[in-house]
N, C-alpha and C. Protein backbone atom coordinates (compact mmCIF):
# COMPACT_ATOMS: atom_id res chain seq x y z
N UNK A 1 -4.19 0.58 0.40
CA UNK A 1 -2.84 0.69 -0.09
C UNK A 1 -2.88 0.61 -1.61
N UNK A 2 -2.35 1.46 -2.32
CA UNK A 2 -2.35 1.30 -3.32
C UNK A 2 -0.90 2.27 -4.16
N UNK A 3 -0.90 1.02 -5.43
CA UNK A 3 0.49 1.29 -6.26
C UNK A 3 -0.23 1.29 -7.81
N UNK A 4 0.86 1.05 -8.41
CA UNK A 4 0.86 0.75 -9.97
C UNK A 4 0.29 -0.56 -10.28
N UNK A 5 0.97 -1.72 -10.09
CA UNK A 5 0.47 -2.88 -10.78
C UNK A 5 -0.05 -3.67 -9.56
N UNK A 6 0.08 -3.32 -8.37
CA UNK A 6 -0.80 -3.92 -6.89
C UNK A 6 -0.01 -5.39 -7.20
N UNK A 7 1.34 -5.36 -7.28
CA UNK A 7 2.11 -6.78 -7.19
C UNK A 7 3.53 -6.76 -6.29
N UNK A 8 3.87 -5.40 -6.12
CA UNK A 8 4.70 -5.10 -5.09
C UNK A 8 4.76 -4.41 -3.78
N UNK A 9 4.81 -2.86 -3.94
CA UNK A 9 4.65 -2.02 -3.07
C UNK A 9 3.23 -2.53 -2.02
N UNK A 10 2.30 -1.93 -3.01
CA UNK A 10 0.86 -2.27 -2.31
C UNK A 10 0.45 -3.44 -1.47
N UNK A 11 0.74 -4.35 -2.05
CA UNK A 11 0.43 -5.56 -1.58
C UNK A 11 1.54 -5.82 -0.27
N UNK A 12 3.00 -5.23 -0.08
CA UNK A 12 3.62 -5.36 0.84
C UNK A 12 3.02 -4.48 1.95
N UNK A 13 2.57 -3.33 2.15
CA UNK A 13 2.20 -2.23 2.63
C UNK A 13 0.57 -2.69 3.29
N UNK A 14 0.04 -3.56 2.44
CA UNK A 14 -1.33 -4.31 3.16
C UNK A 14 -0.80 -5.24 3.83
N UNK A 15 0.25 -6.37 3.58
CA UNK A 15 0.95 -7.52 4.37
C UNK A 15 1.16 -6.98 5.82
N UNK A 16 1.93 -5.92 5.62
CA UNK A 16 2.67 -5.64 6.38
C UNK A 16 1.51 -4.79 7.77
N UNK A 17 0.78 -3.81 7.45
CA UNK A 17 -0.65 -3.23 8.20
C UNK A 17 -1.36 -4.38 8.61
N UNK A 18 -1.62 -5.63 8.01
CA UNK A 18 -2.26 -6.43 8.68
C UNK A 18 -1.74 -7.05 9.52
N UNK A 19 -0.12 -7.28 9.59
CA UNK A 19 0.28 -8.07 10.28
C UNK A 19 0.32 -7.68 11.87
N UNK A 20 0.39 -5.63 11.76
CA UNK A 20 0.41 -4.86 12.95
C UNK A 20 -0.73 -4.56 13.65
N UNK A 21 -2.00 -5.05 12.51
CA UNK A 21 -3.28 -4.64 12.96
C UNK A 21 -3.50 -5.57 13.81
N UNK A 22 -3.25 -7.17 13.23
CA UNK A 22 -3.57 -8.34 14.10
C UNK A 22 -3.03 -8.05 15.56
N UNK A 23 -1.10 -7.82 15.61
CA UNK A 23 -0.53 -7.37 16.65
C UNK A 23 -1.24 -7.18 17.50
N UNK A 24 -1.72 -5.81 17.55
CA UNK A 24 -2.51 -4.94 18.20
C UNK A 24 -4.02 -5.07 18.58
N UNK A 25 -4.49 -5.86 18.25
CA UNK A 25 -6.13 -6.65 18.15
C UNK A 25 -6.73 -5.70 17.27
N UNK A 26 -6.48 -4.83 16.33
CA UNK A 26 -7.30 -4.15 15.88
C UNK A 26 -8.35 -4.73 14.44
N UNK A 27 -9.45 -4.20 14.67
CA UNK A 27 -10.13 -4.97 13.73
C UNK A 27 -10.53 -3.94 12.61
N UNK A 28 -9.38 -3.84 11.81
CA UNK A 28 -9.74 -2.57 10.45
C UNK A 28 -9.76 -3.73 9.42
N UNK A 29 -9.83 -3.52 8.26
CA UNK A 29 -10.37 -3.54 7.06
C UNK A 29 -9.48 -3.43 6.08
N UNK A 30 -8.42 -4.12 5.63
CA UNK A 30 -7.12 -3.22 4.93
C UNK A 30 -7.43 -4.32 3.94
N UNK A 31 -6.52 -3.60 2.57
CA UNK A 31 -6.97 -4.21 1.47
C UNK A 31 -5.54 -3.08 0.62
N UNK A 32 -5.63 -3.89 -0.72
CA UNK A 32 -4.82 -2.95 -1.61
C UNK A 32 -5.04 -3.43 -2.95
N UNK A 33 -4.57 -2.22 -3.90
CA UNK A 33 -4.98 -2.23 -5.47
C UNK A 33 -3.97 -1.73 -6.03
N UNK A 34 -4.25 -1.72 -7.48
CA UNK A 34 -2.90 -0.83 -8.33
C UNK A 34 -3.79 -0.08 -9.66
N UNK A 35 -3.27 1.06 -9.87
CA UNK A 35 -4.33 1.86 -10.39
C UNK A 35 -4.13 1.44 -12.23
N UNK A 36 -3.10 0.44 -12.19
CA UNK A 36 -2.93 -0.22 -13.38
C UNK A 36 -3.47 -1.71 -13.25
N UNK A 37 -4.59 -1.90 -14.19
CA UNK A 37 -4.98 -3.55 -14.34
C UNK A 37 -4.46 -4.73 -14.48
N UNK A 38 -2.97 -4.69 -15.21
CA UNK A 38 -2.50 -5.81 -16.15
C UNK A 38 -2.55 -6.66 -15.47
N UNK A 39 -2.25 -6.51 -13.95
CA UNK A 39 -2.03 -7.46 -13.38
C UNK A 39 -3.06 -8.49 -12.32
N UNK A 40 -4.07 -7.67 -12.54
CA UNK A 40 -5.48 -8.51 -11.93
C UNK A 40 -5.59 -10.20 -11.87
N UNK A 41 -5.80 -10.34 -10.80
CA UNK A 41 -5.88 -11.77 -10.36
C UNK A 41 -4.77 -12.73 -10.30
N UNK A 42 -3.18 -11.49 -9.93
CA UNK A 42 -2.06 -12.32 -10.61
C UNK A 42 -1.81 -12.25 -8.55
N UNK A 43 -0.95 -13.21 -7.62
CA UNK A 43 -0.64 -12.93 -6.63
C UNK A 43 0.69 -11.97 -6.81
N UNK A 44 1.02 -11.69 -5.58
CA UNK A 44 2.50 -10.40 -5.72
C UNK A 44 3.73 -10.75 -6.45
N UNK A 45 4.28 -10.28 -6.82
CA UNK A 45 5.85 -10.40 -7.38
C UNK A 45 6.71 -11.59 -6.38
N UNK A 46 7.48 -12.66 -6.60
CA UNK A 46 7.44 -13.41 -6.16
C UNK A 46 9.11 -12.89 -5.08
N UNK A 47 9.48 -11.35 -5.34
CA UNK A 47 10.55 -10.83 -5.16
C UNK A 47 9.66 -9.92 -3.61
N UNK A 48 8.70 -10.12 -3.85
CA UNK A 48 8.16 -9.17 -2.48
C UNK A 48 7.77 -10.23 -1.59
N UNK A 49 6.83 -11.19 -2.14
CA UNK A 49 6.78 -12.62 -0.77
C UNK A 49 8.15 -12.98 -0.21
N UNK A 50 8.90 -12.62 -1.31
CA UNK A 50 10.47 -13.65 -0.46
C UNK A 50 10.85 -12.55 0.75
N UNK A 51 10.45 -11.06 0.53
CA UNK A 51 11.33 -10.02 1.18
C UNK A 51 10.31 -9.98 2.84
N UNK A 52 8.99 -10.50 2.06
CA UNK A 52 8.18 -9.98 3.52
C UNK A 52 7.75 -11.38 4.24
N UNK A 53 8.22 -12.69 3.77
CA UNK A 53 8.77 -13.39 4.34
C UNK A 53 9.95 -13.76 5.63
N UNK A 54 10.58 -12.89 4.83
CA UNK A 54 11.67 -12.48 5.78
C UNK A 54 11.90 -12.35 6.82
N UNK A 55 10.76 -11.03 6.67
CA UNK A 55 10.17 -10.72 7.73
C UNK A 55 9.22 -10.73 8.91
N UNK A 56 9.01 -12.19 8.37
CA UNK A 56 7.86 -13.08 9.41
C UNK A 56 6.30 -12.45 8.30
N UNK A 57 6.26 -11.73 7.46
CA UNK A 57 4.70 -11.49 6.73
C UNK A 57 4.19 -12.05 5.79
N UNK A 58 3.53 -12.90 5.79
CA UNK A 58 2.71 -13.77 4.40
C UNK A 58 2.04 -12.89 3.28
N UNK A 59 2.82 -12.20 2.44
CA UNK A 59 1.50 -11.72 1.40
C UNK A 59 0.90 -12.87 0.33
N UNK A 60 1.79 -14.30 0.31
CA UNK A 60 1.68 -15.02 -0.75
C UNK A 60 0.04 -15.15 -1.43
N UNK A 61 -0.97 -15.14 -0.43
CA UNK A 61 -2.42 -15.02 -0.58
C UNK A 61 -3.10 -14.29 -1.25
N UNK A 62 -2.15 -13.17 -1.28
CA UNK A 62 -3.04 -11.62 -2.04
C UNK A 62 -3.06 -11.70 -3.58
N UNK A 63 -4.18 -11.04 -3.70
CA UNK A 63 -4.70 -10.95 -5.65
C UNK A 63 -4.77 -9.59 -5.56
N UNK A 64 -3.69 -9.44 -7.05
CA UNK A 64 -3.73 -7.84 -7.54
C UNK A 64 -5.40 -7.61 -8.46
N UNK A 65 -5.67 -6.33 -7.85
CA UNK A 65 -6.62 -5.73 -8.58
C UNK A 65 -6.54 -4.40 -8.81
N UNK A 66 -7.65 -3.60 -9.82
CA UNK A 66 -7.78 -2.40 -10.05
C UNK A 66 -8.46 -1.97 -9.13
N UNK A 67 -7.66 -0.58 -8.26
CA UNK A 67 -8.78 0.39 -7.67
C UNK A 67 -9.87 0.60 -8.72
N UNK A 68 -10.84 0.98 -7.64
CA UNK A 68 -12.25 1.45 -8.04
C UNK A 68 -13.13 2.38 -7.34
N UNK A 69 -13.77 3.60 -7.82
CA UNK A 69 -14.61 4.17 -7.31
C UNK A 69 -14.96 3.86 -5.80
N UNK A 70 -15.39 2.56 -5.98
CA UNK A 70 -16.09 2.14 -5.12
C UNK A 70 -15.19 1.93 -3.54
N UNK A 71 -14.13 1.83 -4.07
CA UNK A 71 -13.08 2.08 -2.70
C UNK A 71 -12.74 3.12 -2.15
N UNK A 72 -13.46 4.26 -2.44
CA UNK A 72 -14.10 5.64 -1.43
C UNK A 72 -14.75 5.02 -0.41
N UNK A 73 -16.04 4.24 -1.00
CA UNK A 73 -17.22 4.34 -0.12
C UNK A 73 -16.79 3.14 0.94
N UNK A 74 -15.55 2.22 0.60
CA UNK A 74 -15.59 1.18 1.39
C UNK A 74 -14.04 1.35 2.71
N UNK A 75 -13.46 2.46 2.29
CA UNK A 75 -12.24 2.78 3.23
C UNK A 75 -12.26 4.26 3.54
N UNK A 76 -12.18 4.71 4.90
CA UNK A 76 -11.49 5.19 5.25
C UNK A 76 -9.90 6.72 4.71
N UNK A 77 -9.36 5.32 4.66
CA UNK A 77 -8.09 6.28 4.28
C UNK A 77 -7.61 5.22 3.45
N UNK A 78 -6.99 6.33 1.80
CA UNK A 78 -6.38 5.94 0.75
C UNK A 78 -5.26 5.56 0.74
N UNK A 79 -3.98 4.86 0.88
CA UNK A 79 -2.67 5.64 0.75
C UNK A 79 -1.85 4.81 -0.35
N UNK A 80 -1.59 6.10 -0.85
CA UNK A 80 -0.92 5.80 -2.08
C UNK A 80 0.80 5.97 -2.12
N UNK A 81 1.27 5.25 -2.97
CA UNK A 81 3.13 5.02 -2.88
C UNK A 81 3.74 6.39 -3.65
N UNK A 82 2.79 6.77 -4.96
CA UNK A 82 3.70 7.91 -5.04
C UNK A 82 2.91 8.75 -5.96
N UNK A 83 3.51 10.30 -6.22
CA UNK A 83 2.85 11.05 -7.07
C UNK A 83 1.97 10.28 -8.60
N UNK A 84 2.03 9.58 -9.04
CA UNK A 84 1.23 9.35 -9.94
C UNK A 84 0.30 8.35 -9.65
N UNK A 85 0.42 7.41 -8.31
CA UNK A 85 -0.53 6.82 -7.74
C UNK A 85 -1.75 7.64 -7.16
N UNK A 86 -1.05 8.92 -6.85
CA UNK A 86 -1.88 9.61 -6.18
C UNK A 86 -2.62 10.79 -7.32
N UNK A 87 -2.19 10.99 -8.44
CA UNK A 87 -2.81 11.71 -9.21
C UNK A 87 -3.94 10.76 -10.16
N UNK A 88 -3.63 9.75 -10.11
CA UNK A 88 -4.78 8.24 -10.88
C UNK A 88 -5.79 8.40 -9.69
N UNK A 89 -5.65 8.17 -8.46
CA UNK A 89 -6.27 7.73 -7.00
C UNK A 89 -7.43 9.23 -7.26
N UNK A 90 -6.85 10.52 -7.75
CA UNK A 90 -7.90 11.85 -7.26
C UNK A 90 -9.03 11.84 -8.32
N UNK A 91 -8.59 11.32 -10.02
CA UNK A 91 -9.05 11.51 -10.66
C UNK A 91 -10.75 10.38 -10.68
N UNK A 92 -10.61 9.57 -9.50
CA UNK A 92 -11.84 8.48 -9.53
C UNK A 92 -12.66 9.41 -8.18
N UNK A 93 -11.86 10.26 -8.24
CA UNK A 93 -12.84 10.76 -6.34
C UNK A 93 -14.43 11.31 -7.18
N UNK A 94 -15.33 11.34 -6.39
CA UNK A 94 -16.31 11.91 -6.75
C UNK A 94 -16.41 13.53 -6.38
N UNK A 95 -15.77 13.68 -4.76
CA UNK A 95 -16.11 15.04 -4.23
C UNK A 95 -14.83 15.34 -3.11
N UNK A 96 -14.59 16.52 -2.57
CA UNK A 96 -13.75 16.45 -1.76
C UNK A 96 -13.40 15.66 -0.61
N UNK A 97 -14.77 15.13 -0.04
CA UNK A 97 -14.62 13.92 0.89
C UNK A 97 -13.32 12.81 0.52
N UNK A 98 -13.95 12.25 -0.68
CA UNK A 98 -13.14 11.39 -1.18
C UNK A 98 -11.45 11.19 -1.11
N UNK A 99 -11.58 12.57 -1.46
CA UNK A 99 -9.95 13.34 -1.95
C UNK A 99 -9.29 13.61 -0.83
N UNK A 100 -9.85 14.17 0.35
CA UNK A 100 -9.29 13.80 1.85
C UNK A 100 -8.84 12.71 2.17
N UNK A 101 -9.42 11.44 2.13
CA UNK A 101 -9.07 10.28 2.05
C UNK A 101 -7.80 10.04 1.44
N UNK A 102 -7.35 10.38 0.88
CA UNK A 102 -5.88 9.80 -0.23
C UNK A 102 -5.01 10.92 0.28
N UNK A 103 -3.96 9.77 0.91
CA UNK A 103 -3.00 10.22 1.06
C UNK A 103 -1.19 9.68 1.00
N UNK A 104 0.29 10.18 0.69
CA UNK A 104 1.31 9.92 -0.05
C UNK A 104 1.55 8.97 1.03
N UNK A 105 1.73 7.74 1.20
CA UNK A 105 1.97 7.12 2.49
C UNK A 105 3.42 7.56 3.48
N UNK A 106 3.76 7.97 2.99
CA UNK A 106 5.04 8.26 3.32
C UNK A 106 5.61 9.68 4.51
N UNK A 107 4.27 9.89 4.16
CA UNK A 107 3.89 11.49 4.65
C UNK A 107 3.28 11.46 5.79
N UNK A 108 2.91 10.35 6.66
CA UNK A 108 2.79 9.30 7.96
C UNK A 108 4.15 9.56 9.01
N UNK A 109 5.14 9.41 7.95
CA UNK A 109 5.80 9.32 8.52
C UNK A 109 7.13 10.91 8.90
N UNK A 110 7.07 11.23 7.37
CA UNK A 110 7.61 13.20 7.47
C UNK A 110 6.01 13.36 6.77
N UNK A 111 5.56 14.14 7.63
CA UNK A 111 4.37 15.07 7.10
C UNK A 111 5.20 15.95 6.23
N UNK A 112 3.91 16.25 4.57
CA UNK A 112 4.38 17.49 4.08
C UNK A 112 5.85 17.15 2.74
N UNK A 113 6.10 16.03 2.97
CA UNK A 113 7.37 15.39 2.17
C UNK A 113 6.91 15.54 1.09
N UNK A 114 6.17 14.62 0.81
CA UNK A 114 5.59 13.58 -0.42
C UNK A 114 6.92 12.41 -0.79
N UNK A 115 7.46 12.40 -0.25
CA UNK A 115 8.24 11.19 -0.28
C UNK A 115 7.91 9.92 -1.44
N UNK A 116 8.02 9.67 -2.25
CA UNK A 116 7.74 8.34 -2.86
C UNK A 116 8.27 7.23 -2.03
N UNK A 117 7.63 5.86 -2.44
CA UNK A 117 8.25 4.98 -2.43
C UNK A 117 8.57 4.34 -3.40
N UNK A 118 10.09 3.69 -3.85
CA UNK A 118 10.30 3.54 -5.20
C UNK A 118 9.73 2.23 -5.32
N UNK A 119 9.05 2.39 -6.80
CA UNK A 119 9.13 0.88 -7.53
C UNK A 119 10.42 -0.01 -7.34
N UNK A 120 10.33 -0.95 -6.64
CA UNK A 120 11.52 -1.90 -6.98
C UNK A 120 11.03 -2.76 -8.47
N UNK A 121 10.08 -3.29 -8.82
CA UNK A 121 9.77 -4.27 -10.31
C UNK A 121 10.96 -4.24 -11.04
N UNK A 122 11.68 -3.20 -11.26
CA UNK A 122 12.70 -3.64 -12.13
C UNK A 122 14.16 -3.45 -12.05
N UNK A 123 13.92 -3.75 -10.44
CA UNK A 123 15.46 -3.74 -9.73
C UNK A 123 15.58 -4.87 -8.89
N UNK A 124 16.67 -5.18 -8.22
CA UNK A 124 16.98 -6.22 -7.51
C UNK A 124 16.30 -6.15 -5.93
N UNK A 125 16.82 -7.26 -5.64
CA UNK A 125 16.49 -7.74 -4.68
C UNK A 125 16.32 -7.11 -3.07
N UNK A 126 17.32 -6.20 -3.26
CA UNK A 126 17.82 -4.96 -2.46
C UNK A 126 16.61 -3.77 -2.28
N UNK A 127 16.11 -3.91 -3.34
CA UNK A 127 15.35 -2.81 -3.70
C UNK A 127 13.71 -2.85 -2.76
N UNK A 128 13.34 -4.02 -2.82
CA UNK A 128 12.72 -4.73 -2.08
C UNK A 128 13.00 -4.35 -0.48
N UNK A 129 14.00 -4.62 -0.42
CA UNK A 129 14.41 -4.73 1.34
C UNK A 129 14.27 -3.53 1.10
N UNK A 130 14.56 -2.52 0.95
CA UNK A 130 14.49 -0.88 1.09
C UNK A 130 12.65 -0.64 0.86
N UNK A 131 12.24 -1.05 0.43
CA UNK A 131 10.87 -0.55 0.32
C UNK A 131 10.50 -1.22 1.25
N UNK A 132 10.26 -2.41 1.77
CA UNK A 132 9.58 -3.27 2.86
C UNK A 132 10.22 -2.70 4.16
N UNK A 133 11.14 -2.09 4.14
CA UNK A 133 11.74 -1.35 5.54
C UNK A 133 11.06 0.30 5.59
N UNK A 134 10.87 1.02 4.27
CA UNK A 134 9.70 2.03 4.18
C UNK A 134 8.46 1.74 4.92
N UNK A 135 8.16 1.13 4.34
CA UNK A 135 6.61 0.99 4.34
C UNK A 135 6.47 0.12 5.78
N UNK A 136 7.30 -0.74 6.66
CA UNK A 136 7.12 -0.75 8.25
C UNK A 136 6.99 0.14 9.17
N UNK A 137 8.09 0.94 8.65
CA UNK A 137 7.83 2.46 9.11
C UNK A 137 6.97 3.05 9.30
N UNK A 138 6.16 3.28 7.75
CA UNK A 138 4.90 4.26 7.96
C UNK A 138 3.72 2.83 8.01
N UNK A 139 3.91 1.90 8.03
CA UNK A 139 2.87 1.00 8.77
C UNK A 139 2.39 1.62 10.27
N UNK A 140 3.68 1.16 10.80
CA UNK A 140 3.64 1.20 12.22
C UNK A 140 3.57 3.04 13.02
N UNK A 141 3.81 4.11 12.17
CA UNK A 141 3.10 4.83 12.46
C UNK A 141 1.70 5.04 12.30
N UNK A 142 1.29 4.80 11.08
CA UNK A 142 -0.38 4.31 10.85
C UNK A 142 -0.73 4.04 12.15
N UNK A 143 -0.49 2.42 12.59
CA UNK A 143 -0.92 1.99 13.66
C UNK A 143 -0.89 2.50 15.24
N UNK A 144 0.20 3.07 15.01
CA UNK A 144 0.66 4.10 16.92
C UNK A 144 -0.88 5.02 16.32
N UNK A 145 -0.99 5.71 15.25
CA UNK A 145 -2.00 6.93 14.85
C UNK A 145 -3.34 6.62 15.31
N UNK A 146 -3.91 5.76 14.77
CA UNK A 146 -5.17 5.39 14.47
C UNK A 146 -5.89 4.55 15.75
N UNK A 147 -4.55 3.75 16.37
CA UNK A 147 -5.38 2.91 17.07
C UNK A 147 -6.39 3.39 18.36
């Protein structure tokens, strides 16, 4: 999963996949980043624990980091929140393999959209609930998909 500063979106979007993976007994590997650093080693926005709280999901645990190269070779599938997550996400691919891998998360759910999901960071509280109700969505299609 991956966003901008890996303190909102992302980190809700891994909360939230793990919480369905456990559900389900599945034993994947989920993780998330933000293709911007500043915020490395900071836990999530304290506006996304309260929202996915809410909702019965603990992200309080998670540390923002920078994607890396190296998260080709260690996942699967990319998914990114929106066009410029996903144009940062192509530019680290090595080869087309890679670039298969990354995909608009949203597009899980309408193939073919590209749908963003908006940054809430510098909106209220609301904004939050609208993205954490996104991203269950295309969680839980993920999970009907894959399992």
């Amino acid at each position: 999963m991956v966003c901008l500063g890996n303190i909102c979106r992302s980190p809700l979007a891994d909360g939230i996949l793990r919480f369905k993976a456990k559900r389900e007994n599945l034993d994947w590997v989920i993780d998330s980043a933000g293709t911007y650093s500043g915020h490395q080693g900071e836990n999530p926005d304290p506006r996304a624990i309260a929202v996915a709280k809410k909702y019965g999901v603990d992200i309080s645990y998670l540390v923002a980091r920078p994607f890396s190269k190296m998260d080709f070779d260690e996942f699967d599938k990319i998914y990114v929140m929106d066009s410029s997550n996903y144009r940062d996400v192509l530019k680290l691919a090595s080869d087309e393999l890679d670039e298969q891998k990354v995909e608009m998360i949203m597009n899980v759910v309408n193939p073919g959209n590209n749908q963003p999901v908006p940054d809430p960071y510098f909106g209220g509280d609301e904004g939050f609930d609208e993205v954490f109700k996104m991203l269950d969505k295309a969680c839980e299609k993920i999970v009907q998909q894959l399992k």
